[in-house]
PDB file of N, CA and C in Angstrom:
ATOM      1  N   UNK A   1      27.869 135.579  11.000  1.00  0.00           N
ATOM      2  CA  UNK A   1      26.938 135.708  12.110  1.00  0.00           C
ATOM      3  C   UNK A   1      26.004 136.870  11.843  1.00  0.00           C
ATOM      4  N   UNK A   2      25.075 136.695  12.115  1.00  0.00           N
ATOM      5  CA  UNK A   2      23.655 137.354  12.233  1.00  0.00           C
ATOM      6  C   UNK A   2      22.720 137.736  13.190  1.00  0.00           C
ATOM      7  N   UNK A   3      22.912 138.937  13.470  1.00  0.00           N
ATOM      8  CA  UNK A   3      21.613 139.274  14.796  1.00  0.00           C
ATOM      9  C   UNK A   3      20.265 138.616  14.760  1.00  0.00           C
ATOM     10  N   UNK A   4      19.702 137.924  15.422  1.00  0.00           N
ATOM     11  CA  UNK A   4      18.188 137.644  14.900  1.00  0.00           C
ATOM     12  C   UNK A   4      17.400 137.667  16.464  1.00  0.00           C
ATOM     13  N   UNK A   5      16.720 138.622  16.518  1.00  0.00           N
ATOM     14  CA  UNK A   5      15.479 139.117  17.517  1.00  0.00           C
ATOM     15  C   UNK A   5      13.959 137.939  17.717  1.00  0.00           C
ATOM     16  N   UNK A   6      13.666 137.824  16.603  1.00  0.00           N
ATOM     17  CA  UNK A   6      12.129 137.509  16.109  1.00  0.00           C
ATOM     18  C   UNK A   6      12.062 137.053  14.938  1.00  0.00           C
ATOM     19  N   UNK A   7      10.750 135.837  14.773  1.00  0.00           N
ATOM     20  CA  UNK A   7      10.375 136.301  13.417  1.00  0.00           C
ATOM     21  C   UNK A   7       8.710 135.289  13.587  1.00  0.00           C
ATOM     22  N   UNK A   8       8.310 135.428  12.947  1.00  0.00           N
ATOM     23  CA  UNK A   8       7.127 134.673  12.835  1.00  0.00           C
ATOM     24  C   UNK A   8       6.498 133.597  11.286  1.00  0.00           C
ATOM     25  N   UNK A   9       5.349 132.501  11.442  1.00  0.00           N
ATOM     26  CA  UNK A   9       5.560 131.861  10.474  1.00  0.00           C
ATOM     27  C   UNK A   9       3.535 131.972  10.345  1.00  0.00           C
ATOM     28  N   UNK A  10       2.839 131.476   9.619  1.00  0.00           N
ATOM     29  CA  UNK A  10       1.672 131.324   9.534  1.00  0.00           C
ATOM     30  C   UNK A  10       0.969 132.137   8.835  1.00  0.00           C
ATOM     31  N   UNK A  11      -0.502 131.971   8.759  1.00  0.00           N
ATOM     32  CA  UNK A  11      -1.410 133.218   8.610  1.00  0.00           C
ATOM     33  C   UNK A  11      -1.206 134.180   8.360  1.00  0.00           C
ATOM     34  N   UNK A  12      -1.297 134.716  10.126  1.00  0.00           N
ATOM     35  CA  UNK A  12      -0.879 135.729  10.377  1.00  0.00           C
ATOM     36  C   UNK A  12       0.411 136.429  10.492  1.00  0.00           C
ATOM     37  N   UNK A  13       1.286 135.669   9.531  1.00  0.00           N
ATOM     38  CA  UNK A  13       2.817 135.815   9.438  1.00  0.00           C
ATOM     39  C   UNK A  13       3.327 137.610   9.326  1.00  0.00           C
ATOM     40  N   UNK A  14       2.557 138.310   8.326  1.00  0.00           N
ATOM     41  CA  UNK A  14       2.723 139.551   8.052  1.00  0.00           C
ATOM     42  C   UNK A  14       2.610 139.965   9.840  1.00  0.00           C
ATOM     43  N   UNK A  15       1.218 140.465  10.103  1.00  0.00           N
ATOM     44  CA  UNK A  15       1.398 141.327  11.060  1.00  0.00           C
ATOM     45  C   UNK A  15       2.018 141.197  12.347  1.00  0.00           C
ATOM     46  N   UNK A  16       2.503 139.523  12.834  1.00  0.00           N
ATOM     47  CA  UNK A  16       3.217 139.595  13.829  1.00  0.00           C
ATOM     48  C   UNK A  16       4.787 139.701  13.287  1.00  0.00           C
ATOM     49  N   UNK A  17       5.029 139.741  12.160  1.00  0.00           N
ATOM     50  CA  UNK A  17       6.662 140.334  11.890  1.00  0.00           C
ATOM     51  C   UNK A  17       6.565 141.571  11.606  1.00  0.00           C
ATOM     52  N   UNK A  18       5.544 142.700  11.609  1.00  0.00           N
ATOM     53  CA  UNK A  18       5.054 144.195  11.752  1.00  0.00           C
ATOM     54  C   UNK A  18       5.406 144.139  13.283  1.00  0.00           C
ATOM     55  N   UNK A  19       4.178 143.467  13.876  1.00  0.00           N
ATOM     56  CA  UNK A  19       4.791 144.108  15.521  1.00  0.00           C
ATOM     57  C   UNK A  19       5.908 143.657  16.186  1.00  0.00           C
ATOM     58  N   UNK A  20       6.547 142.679  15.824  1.00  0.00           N
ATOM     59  CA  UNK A  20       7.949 142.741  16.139  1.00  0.00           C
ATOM     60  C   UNK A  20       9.017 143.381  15.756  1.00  0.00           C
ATOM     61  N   UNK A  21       8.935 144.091  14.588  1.00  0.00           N
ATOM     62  CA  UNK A  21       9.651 144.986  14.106  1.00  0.00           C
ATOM     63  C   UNK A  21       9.319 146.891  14.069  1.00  0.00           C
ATOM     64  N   UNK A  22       8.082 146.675  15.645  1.00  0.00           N
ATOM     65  CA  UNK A  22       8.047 148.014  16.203  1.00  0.00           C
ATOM     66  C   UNK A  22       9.164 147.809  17.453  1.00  0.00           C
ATOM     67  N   UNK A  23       9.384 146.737  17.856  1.00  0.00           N
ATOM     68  CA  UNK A  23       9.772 146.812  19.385  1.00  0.00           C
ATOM     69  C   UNK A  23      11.300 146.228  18.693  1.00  0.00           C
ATOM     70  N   UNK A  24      12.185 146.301  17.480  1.00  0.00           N
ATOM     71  CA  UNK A  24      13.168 145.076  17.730  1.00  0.00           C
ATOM     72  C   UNK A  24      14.539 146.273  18.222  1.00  0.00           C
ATOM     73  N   UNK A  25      14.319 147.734  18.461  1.00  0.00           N
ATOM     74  CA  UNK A  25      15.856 148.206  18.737  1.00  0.00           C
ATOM     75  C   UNK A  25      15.718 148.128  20.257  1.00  0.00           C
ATOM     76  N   UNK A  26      14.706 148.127  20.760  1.00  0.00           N
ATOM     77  CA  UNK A  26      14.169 147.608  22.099  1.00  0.00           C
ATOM     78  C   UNK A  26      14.619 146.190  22.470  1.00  0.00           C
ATOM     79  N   UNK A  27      14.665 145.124  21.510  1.00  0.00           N
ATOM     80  CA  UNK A  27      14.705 143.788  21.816  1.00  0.00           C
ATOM     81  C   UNK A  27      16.283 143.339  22.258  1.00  0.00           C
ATOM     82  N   UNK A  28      17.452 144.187  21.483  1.00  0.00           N
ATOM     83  CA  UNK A  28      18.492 144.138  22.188  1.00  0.00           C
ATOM     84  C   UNK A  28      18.755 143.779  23.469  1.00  0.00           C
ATOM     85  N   UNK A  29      17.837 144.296  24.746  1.00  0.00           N
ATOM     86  CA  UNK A  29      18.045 145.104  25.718  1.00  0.00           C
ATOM     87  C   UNK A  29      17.223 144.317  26.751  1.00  0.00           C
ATOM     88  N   UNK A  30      16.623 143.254  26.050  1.00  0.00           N
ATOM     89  CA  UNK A  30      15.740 142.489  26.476  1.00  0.00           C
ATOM     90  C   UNK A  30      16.230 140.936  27.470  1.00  0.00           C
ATOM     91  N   UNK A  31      15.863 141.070  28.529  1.00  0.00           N
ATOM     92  CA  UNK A  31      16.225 139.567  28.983  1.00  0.00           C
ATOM     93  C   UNK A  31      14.634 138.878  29.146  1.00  0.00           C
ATOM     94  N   UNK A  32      15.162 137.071  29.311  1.00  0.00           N
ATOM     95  CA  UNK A  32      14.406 136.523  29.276  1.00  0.00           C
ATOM     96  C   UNK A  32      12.785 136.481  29.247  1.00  0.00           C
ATOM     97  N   UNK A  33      12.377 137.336  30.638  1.00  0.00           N
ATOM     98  CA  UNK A  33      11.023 137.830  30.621  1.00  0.00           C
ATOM     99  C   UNK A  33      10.615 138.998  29.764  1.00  0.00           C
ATOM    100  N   UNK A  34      11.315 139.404  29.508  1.00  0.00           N
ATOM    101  CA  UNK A  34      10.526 140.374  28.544  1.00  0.00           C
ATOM    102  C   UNK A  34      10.732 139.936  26.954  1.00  0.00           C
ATOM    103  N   UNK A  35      11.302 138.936  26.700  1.00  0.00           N
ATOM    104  CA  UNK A  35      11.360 138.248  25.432  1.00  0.00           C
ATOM    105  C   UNK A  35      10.041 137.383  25.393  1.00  0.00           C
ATOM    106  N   UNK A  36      10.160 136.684  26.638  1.00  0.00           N
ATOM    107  CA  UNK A  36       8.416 135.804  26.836  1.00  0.00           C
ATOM    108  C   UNK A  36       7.345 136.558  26.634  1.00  0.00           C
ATOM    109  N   UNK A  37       7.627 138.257  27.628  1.00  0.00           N
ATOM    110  CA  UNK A  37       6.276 138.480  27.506  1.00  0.00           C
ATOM    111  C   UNK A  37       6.193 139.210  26.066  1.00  0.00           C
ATOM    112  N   UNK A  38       6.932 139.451  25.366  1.00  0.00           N
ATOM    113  CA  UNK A  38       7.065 140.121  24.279  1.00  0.00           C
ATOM    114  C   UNK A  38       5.957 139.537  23.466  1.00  0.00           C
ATOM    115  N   UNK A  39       6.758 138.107  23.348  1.00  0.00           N
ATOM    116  CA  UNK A  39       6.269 136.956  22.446  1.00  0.00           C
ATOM    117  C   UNK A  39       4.799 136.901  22.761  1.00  0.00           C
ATOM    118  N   UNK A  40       4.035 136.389  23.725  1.00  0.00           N
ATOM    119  CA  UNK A  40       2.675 136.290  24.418  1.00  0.00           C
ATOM    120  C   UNK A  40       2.013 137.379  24.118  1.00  0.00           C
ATOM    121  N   UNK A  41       2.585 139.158  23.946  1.00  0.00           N
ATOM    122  CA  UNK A  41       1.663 140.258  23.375  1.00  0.00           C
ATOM    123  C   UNK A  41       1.514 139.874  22.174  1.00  0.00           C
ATOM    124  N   UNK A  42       2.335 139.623  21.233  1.00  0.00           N
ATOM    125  CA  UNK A  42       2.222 139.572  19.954  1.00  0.00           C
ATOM    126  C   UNK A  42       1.307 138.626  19.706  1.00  0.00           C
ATOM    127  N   UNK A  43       0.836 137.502  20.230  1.00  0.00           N
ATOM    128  CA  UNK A  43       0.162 136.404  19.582  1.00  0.00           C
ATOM    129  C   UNK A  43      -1.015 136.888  20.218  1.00  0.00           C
ATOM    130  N   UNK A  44      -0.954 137.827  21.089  1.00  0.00           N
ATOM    131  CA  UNK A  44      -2.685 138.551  21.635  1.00  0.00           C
ATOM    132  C   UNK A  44      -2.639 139.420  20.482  1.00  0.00           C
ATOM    133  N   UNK A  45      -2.169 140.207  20.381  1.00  0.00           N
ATOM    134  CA  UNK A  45      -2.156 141.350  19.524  1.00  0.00           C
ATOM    135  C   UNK A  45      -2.267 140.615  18.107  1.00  0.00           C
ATOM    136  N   UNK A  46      -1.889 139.539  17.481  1.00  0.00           N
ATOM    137  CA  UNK A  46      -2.158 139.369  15.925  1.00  0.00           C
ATOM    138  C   UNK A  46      -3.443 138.340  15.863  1.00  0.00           C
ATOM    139  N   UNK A  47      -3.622 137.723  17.068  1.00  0.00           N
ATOM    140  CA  UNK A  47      -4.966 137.237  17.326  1.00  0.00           C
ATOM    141  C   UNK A  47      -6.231 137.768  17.515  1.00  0.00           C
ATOM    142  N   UNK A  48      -5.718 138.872  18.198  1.00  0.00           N
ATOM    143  CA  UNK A  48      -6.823 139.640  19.061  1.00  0.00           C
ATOM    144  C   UNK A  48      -7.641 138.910  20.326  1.00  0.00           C
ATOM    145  N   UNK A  49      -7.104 137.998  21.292  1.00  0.00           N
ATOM    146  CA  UNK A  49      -7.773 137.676  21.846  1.00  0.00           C
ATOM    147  C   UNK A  49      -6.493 137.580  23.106  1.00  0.00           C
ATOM    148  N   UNK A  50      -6.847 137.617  24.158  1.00  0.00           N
ATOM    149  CA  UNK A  50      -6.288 137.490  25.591  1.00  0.00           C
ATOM    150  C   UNK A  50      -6.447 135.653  25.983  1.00  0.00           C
ATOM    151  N   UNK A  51      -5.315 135.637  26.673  1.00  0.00           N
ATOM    152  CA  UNK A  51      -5.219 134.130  26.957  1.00  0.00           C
ATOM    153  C   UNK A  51      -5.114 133.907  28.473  1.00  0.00           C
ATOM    154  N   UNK A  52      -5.560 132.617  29.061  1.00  0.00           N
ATOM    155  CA  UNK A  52      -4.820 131.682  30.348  1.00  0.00           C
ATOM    156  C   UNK A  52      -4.107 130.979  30.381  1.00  0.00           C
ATOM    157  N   UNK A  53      -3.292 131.016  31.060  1.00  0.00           N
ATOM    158  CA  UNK A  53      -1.807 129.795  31.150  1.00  0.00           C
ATOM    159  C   UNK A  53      -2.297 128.776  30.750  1.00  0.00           C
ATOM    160  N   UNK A  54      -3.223 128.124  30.539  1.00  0.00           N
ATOM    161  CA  UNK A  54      -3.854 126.989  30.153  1.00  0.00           C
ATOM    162  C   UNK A  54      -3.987 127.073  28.775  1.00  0.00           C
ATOM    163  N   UNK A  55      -4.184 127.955  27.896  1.00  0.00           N
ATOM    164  CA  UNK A  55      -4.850 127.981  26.607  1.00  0.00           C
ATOM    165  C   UNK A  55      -3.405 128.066  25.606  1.00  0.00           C
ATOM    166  N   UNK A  56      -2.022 128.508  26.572  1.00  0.00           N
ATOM    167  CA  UNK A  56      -0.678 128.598  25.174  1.00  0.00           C
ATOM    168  C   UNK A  56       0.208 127.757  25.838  1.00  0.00           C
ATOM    169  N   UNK A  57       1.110 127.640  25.182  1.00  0.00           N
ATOM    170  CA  UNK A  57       2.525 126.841  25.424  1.00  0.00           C
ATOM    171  C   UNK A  57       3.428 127.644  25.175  1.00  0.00           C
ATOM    172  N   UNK A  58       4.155 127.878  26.366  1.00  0.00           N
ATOM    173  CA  UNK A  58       5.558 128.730  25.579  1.00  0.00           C
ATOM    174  C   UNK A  58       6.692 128.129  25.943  1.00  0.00           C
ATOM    175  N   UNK A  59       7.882 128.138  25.323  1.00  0.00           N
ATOM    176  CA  UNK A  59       8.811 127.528  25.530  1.00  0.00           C
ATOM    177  C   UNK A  59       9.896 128.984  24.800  1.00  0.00           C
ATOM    178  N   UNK A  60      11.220 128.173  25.160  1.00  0.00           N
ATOM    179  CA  UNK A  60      12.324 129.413  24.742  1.00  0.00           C
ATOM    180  C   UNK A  60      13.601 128.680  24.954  1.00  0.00           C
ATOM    181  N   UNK A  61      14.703 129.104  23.975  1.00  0.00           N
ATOM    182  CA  UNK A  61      15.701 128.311  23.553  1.00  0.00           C
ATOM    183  C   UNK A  61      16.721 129.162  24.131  1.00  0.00           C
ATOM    184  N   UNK A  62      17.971 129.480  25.551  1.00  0.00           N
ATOM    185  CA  UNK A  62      18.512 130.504  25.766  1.00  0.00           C
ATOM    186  C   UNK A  62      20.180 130.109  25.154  1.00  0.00           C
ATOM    187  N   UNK A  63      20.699 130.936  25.381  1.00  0.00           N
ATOM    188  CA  UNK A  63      22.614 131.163  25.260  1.00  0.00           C
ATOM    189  C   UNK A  63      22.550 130.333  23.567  1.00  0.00           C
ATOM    190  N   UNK A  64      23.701 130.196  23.964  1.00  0.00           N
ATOM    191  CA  UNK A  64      24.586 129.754  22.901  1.00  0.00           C
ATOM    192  C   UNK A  64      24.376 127.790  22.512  1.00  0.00           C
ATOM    193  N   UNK A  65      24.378 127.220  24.343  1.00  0.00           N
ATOM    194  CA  UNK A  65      24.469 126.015  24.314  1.00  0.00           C
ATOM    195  C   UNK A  65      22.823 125.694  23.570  1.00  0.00           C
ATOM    196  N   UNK A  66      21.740 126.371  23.736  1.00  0.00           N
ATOM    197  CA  UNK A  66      20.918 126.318  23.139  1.00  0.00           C
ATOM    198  C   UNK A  66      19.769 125.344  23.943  1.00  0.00           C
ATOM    199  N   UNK A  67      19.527 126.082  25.560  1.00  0.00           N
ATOM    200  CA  UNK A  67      19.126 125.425  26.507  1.00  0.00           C
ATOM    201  C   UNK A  67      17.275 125.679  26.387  1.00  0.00           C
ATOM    202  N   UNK A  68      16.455 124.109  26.113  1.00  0.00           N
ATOM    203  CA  UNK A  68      15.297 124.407  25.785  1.00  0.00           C
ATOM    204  C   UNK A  68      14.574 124.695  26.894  1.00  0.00           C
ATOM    205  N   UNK A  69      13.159 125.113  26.943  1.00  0.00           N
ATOM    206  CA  UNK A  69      12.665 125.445  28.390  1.00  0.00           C
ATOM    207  C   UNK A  69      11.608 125.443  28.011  1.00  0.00           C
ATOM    208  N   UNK A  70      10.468 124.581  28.394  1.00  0.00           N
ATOM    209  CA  UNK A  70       9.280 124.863  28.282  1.00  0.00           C
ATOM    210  C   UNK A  70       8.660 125.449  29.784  1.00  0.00           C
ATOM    211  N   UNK A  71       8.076 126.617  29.661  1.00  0.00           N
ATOM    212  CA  UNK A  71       7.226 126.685  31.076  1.00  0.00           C
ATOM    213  C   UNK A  71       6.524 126.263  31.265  1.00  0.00           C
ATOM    214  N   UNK A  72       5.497 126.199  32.768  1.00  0.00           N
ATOM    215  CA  UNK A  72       4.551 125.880  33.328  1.00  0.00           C
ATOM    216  C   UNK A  72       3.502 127.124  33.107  1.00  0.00           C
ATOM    217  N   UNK A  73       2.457 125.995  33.441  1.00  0.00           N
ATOM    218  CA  UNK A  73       1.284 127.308  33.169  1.00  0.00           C
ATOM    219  C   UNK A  73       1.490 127.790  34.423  1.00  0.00           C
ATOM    220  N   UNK A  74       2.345 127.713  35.367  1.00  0.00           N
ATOM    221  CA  UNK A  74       2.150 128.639  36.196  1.00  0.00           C
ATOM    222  C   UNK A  74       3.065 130.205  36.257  1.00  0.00           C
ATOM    223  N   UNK A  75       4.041 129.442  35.341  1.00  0.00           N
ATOM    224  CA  UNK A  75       5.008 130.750  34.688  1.00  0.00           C
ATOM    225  C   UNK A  75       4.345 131.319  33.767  1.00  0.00           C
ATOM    226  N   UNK A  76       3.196 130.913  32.687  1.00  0.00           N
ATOM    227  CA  UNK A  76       3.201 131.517  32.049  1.00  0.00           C
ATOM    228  C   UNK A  76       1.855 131.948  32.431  1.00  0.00           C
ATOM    229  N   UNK A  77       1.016 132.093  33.701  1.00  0.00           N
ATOM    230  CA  UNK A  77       0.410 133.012  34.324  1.00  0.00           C
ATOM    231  C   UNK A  77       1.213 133.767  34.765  1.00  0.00           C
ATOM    232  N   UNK A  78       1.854 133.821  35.451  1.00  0.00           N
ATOM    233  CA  UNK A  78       2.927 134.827  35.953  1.00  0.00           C
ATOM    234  C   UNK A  78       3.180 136.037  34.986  1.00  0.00           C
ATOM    235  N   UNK A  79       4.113 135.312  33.721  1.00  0.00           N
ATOM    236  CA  UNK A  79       3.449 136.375  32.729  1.00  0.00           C
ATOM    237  C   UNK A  79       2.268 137.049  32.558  1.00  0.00           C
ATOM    238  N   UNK A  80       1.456 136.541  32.059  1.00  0.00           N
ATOM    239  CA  UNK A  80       0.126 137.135  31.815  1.00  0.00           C
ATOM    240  C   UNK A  80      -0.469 138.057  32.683  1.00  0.00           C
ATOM    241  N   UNK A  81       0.485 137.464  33.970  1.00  0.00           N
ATOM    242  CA  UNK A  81      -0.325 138.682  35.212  1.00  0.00           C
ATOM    243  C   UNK A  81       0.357 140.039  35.034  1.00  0.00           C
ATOM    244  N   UNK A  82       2.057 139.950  34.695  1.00  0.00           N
ATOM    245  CA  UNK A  82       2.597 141.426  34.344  1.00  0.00           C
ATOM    246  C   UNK A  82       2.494 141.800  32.994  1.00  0.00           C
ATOM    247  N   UNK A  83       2.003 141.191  32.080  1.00  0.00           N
ATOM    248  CA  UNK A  83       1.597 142.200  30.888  1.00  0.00           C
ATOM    249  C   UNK A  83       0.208 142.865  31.736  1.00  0.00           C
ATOM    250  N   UNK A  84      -0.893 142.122  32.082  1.00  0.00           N
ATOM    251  CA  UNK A  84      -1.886 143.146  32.757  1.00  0.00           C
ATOM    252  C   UNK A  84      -1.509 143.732  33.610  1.00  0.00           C
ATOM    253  N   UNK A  85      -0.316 144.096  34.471  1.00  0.00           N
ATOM    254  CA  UNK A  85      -0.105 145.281  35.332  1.00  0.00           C
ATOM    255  C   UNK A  85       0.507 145.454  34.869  1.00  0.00           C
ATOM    256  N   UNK A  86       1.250 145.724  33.445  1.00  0.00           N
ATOM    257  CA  UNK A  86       1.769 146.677  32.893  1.00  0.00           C
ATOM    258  C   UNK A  86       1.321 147.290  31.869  1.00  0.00           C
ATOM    259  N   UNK A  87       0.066 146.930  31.073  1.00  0.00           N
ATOM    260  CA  UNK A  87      -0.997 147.395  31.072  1.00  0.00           C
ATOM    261  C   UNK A  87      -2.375 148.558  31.527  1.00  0.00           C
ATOM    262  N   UNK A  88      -2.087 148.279  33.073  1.00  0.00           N
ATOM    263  CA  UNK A  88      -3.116 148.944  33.862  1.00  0.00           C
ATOM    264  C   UNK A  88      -2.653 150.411  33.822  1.00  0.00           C
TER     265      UNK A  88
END
């Protein structure tokens, strides 16, 4: 068995496995929403561009049983609204 936090695939593969590996002794400690919003900075941050619940898809695989979840864009405004007030 193996801890695994993150990892990323693409392009931009380098720098979003850089910024996940500023935040991963942090990522321990992390539940659900802050794994989402984790994920959603990073693809602003290696993109450089800010998004609307409309423009990404996020989904997330939890526990053990390996329960899939895609959100709604209305969850994943929700997000987007507390990275910008946590942000501000």
């Amino acid at each position: 068995y193996l801890p695994f936090f993150g990892t990323a695939s693409g392009s931009k593969e380098q720098e979003a496995i850089n910024f996940l590996e500023r935040r991963v002794t942090d990522m321990k400690e992390y539940d659900a929403d802050q794994t989402v919003r984790t994920a959603i900075m990073c693809l602003g941050s290696v993109l450089g561009s800010d998004f609307r619940g409309s423009e990404i898809e996020v989904a997330m695989v939890e526990g053990k049983a390996g329960l899939f979840t895609k959100l709604t864009e209305d969850e994943i405004d929700a997000h987007l609204n507390a990275i910008a007030d946590a942000d501000a």
